[in-house]
Protein backbone atom coordinates (compact mmCIF):
# COMPACT_ATOMS: atom_id res chain seq x y z
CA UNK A 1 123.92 33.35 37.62
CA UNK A 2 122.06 36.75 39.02
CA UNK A 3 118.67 36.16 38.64
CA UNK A 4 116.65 38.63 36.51
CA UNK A 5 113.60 39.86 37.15
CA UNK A 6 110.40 39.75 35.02
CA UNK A 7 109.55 42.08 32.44
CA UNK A 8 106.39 44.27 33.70
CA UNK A 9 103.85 46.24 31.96
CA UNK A 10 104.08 49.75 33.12
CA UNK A 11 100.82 49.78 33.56
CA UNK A 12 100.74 47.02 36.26
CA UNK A 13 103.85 49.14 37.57
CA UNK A 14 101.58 52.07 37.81
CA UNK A 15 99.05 50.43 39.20
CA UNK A 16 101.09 48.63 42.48
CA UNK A 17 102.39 51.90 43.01
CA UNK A 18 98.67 54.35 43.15
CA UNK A 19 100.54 55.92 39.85
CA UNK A 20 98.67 57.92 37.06
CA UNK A 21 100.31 56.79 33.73
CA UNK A 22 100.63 58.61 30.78
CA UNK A 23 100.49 58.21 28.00
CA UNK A 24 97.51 55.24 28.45
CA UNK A 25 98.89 54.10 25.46
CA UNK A 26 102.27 52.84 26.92
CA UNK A 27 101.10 50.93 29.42
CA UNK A 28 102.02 47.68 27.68
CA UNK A 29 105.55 48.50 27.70
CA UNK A 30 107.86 46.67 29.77
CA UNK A 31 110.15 47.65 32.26
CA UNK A 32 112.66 45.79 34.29
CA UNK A 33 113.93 47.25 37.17
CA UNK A 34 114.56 51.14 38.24
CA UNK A 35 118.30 52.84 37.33
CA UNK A 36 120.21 56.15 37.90
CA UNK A 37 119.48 59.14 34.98
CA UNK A 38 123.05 58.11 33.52
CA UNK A 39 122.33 54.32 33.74
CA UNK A 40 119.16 53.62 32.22
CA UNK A 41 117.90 52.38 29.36
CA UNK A 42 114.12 51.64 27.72
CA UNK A 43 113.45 48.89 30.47
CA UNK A 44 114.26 51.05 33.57
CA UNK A 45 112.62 53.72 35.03
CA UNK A 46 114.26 56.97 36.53
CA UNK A 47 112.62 59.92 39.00
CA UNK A 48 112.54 63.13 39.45
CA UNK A 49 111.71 65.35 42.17
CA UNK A 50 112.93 69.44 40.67
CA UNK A 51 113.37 71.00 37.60
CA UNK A 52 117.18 70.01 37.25
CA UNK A 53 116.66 66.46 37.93
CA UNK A 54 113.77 66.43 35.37
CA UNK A 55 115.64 67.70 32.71
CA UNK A 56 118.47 65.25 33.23
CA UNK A 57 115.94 62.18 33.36
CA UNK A 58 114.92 63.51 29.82
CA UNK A 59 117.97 63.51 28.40
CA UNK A 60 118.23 59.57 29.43
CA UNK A 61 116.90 56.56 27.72
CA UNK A 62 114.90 55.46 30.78
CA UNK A 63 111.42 53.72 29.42
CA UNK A 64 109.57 55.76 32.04
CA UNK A 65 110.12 58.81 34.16
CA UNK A 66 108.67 58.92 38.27
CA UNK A 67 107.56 62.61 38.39
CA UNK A 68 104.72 65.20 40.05
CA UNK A 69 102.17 66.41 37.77
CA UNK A 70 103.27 69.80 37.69
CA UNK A 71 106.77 69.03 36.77
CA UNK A 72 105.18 67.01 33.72
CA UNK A 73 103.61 69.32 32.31
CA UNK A 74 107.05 70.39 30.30
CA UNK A 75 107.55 66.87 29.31
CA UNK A 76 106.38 65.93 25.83
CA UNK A 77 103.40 63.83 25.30
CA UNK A 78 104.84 60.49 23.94
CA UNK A 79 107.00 60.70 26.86
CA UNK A 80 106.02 58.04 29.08
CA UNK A 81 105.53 59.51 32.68
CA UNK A 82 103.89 57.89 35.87
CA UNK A 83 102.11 60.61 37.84
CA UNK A 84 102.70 60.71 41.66
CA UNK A 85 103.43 63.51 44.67
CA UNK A 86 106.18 61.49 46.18
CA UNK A 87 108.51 60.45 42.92
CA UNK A 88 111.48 59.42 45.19
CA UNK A 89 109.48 57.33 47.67
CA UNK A 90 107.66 56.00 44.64
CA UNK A 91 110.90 54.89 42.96
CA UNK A 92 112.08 53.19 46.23
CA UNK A 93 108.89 50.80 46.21
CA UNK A 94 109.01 50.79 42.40
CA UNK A 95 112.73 49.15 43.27
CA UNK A 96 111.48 46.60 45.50
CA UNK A 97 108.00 45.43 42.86
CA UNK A 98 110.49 44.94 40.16
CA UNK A 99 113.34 43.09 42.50
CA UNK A 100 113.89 39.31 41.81
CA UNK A 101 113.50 37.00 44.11
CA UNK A 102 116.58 36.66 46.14
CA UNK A 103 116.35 32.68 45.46
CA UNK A 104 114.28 29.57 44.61
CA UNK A 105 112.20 28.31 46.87
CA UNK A 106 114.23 25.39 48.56
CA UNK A 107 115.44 23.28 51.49
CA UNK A 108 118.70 22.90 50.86
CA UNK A 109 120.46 19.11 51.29
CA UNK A 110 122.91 21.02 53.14
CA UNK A 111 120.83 22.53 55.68
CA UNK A 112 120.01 20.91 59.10
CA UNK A 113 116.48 21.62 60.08
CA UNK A 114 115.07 19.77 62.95
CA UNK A 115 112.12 17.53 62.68
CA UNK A 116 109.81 19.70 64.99
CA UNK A 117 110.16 22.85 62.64
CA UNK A 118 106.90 24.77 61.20
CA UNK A 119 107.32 25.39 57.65
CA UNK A 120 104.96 27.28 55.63
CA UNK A 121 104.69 27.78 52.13
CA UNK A 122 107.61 28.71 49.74
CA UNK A 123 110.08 29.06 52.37
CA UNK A 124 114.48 28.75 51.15
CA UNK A 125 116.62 27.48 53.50
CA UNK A 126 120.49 27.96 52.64
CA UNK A 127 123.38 24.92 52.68
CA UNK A 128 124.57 25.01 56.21
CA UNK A 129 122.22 26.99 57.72
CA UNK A 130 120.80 25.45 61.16
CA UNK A 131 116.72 25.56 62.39
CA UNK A 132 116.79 24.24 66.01
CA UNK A 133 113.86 22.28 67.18
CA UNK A 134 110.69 24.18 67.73
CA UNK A 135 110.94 27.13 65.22
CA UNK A 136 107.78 28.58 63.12
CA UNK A 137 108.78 29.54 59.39
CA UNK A 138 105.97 31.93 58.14
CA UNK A 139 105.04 32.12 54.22
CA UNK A 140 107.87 33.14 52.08
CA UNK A 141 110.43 33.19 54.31
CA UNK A 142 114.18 33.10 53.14
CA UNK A 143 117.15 31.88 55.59
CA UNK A 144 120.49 32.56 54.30
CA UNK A 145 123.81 30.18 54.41
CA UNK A 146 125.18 29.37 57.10
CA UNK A 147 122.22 31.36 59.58
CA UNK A 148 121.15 29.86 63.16
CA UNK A 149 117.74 29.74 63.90
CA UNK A 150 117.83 28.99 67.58
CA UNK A 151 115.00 27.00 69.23
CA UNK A 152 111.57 28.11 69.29
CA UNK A 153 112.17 31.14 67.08
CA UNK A 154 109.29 32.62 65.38
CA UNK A 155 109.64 34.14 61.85
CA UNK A 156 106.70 35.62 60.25
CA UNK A 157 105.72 35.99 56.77
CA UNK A 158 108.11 36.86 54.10
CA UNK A 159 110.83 37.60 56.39
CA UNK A 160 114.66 37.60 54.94
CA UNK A 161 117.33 36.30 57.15
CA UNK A 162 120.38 36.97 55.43
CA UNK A 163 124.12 34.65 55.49
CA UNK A 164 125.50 33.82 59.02
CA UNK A 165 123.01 35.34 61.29
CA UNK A 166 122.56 34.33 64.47
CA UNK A 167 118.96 34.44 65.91
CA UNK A 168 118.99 33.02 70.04
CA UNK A 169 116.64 31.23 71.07
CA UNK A 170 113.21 32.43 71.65
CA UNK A 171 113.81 35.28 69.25
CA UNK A 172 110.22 36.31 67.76
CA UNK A 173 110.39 38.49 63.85
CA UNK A 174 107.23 40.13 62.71
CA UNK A 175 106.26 39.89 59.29
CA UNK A 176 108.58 41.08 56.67
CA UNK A 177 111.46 41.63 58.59
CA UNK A 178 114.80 41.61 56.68
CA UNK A 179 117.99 40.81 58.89
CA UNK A 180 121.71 41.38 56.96
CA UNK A 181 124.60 39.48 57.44
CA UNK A 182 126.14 38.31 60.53
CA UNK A 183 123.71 40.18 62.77
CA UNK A 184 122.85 38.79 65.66
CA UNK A 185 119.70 38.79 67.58
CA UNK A 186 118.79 37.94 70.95
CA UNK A 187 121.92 37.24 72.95
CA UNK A 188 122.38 38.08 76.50
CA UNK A 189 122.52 41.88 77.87
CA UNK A 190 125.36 42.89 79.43
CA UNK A 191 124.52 42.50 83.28
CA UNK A 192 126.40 41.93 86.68
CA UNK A 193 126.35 41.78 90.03
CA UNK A 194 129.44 42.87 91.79
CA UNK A 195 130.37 40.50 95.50
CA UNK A 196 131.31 43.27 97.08
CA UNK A 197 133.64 40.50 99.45
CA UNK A 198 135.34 39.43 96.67
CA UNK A 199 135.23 41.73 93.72
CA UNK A 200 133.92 39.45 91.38
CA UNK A 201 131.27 39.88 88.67
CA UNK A 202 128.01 37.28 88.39
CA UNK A 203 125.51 37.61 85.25
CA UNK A 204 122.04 38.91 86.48
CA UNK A 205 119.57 36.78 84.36
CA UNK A 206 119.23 37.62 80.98
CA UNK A 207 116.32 35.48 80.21
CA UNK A 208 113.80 37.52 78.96
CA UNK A 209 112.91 37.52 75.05
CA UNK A 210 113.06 39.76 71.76
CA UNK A 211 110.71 41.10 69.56
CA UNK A 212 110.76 42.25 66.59
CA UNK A 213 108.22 43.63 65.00
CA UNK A 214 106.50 43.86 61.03
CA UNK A 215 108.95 46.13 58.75
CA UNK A 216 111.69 46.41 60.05
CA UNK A 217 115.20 46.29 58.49
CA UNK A 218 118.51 44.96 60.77
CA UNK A 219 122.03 46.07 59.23
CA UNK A 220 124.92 44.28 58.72
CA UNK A 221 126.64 42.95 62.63
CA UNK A 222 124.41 44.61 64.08
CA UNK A 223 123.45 42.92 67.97
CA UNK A 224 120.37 43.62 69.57
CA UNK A 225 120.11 41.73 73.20
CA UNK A 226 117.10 40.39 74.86
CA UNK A 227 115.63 41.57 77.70
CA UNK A 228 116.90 40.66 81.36
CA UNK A 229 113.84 39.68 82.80
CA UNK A 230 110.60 40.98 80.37
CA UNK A 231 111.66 41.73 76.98
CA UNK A 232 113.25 43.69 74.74
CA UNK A 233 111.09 45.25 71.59
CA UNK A 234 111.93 47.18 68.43
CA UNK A 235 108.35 48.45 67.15
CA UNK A 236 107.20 48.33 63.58
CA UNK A 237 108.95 49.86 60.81
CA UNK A 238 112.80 50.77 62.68
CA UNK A 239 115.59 50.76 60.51
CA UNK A 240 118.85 49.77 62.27
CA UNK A 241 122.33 50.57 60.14
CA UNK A 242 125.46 48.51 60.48
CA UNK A 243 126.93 48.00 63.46
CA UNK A 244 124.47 49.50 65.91
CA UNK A 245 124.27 47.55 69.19
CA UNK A 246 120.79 47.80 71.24
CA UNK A 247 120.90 46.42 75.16
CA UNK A 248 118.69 44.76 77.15
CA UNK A 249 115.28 45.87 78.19
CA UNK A 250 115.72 48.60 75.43
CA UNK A 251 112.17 49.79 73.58
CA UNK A 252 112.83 51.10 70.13
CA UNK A 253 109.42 52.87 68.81
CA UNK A 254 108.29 53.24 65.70
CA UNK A 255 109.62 53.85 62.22
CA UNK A 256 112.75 55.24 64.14
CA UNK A 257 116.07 55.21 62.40
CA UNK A 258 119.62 54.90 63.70
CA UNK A 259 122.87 55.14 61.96
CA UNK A 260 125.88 53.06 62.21
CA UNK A 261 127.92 52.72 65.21
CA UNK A 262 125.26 53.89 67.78
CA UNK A 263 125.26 52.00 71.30
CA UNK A 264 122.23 52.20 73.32
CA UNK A 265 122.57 50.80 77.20
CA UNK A 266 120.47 49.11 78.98
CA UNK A 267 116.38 50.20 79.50
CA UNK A 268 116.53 52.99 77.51
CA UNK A 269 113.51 54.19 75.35
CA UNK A 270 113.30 56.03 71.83
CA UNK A 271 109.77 57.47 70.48
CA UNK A 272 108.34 57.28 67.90
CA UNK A 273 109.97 58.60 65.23
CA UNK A 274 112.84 59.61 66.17
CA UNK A 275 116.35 60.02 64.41
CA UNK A 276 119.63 58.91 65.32
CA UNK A 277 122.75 59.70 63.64
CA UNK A 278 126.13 57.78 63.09
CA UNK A 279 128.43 56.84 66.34
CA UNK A 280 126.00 58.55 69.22
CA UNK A 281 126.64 56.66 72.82
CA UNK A 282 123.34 56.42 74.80
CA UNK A 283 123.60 55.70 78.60
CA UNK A 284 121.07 53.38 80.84
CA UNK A 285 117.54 54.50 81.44
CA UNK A 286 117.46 57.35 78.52
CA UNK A 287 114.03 58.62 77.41
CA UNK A 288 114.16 59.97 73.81
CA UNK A 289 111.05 61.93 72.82
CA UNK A 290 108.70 61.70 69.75
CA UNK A 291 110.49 62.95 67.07
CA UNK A 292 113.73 64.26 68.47
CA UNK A 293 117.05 64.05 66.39
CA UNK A 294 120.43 63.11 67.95
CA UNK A 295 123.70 64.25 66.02
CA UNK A 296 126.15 62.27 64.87
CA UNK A 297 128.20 61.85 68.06
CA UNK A 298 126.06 62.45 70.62
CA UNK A 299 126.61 61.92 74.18
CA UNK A 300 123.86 60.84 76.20
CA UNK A 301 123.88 60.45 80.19
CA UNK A 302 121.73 57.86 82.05
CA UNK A 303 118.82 59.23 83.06
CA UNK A 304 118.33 61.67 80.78
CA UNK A 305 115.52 62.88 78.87
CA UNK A 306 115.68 64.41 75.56
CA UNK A 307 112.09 66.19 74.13
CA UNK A 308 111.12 67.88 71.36
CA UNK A 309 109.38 67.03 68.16
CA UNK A 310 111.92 67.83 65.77
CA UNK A 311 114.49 69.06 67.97
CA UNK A 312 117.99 68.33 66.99
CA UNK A 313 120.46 67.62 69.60
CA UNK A 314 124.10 67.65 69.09
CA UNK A 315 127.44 67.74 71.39
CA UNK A 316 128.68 65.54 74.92
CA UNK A 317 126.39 65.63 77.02
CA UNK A 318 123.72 66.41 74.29
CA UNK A 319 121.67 69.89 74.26
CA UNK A 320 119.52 71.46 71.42
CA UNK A 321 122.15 72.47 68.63
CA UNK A 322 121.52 76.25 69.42
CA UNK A 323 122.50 76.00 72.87
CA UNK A 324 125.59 74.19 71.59
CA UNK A 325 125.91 76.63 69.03
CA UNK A 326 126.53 79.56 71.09
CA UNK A 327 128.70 77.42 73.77
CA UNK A 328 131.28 77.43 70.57
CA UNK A 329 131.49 80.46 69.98
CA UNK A 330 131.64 81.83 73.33
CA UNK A 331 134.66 79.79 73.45
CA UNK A 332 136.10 80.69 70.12
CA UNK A 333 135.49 84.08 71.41
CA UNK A 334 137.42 83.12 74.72
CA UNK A 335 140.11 81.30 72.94
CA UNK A 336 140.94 84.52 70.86
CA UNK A 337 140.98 87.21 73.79
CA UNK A 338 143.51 84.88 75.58
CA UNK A 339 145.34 84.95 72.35
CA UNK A 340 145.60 88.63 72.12
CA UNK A 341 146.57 89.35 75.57
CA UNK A 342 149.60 86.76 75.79
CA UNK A 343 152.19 88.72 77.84
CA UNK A 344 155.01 89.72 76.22
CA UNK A 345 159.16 88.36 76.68
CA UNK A 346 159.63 91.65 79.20
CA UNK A 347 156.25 90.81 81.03
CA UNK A 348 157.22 87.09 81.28
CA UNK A 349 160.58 88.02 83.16
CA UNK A 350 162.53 87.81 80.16
């Protein structure tokens, strides 16, 4: 059975999200959970960020409307409304106060945890998951079915580890961390040393170690490796889609995102900030600046270094999208004079 979660005063709901509620007088009303304009009913609450949106949200039957204070003023006074400059950010956190707990508290029969783990309090530990010898559980920490937690790991507070992750040895999580399925944390970069007698490859040591640090959010297979020698670090509040893959040494700054299917090689560094779109290839030793914003695609040579608060890059190898811009049409522009001047059957020796 889904658990459900709690009914909550709006008022408490206002107050655990720096709301303004009004009416005052519906603050005992309870809500459940947050829901689109054409789902909702009187225990969900909807947002709205413009005029149009507003006036659909008030044609639904949410309980309770996320809105700015200027856009309420056309909203009737029994209208319940909570007051805020940021509705859809707002509703987002509103969405993760009224979640329910993902499970109960538990150490499942199933799971093998070994005798020197560190377990604090309310901690869930899924059949057939596996905590090697050595590892710290922080406060409220969930492990999934069928997850390894390899030796020595460290997982702080309230982290989330979902079904069949892998987490290598050594591998440290910050607080709050939440890691989806089948990701897999901490295995060894991809390094070698060619005999240039014989041809043949040998691993350069790949024992450094992983951090992770508090906030951040892993998607579904993704792989991040550790570092070769020192470490590998993704810095407080990244958010890594599906399927990304992150090398060795790599340092991922803060509150960067990245989309799905982006590879990043080896000792390559993102700023803060910065914003990385679906399927872009970054080569070994990259520096992305502060605040720069790679295109979906994106080709990336080692070495490089892309700068620019704000600056979006786009193309193979990646330039600012202006410079790209007018590279296409110059050769649109090309393409269609050779076009017009084909030679014709007499001038081809016909």
């Amino acid at each position: 059975m889904t658990p459900q979660p709690p009914n909550m005063p709006l008022r408490l709901l206002a107050r655990s999200l720096s709301c303004t509620l009004r009416p005052v007088s519906a603050g005992e009303q309870p809500v459940r959970g947050v829901a689109s304009h054409g789902g909702a009913d009187l225990t969900t609450v909807v947002f709205a960020e413009d005029a149009r949106t507003l006036q659909s949200a008030l044609l639904s039957s949410a309980g309770a409307i996320l809105t700015t204070a200027a856009l309420a003023e056309t909203v009737p006074e029994n209208r319940p409304v909570l007051l805020t400059d940021q509705p859809k950010l707002a509703f987002a956190r509103a969405a993760r106060v009224l979640r329910p707990a993902l499970s109960q508290p538990d150490i499942h029969p199933l799971a093998s945890v070994a005798p020197g783990t560190t377990i604090g309090d309310i901690v869930s530990i899924g059949p057939f998951a596996v905590v090697e010898d050595g590892v710290v559980l922080g406060p409220g920490v969930q492990i999934g079915a069928g997850a390894v937690i390899g030796r020595g790991c460290d997982l702080g507070a309230g982290c989330v580890v979902y079904p069949r992750v892998v987490l290598y040895p050594g591998v440290t999580l910050g607080r709050r961390v939440v890691v989806h399925a089948g990701a897999v944390l901490g295995s060894d970069g991809f390094g070698y040393v060619r005999d240039r007698a014989t041809g043949a490859y040998e691993q350069f040591p790949q024992q450094g170690t992983l951090l992770i640090e508090d906030d951040v959010e892993i998607g579904a297979n993704t792989t991040i490796d550790r570092g070769a020698l020192e470490q590998t670090r993704i810095r407080r509040g990244v958010k890594l889609d599906n399927l990304v893959h992150v090398g060795h040494n790599v340092e991922v700054g803060e509150d960067v995102v990245i989309a799905a299917q982006t590879g990043i090689s080896g000792s390559s560094t993102l700023g803060k900030g910065a914003v990385v779109a679906g399927q872009v290839g970054i080569a070994d030793h990259v520096t992305i600046g502060e605040g720069a914003i790679l295109g979906a695609q994106c080709g990336i040579p080692s070495n490089k270094q892309l700068n620019g608060p704000g600056m979006l890059f786009w193309g193979t190898p990646a330039r600012p999208i202006q410079q790209y811009l007018k590279e296409l049409a110059t050769l649109a522009r090309l393409t269609r004079r050779t076009r017009t001047k084909q030679p014709t059957g007499r001038e081809a020796g016909e």
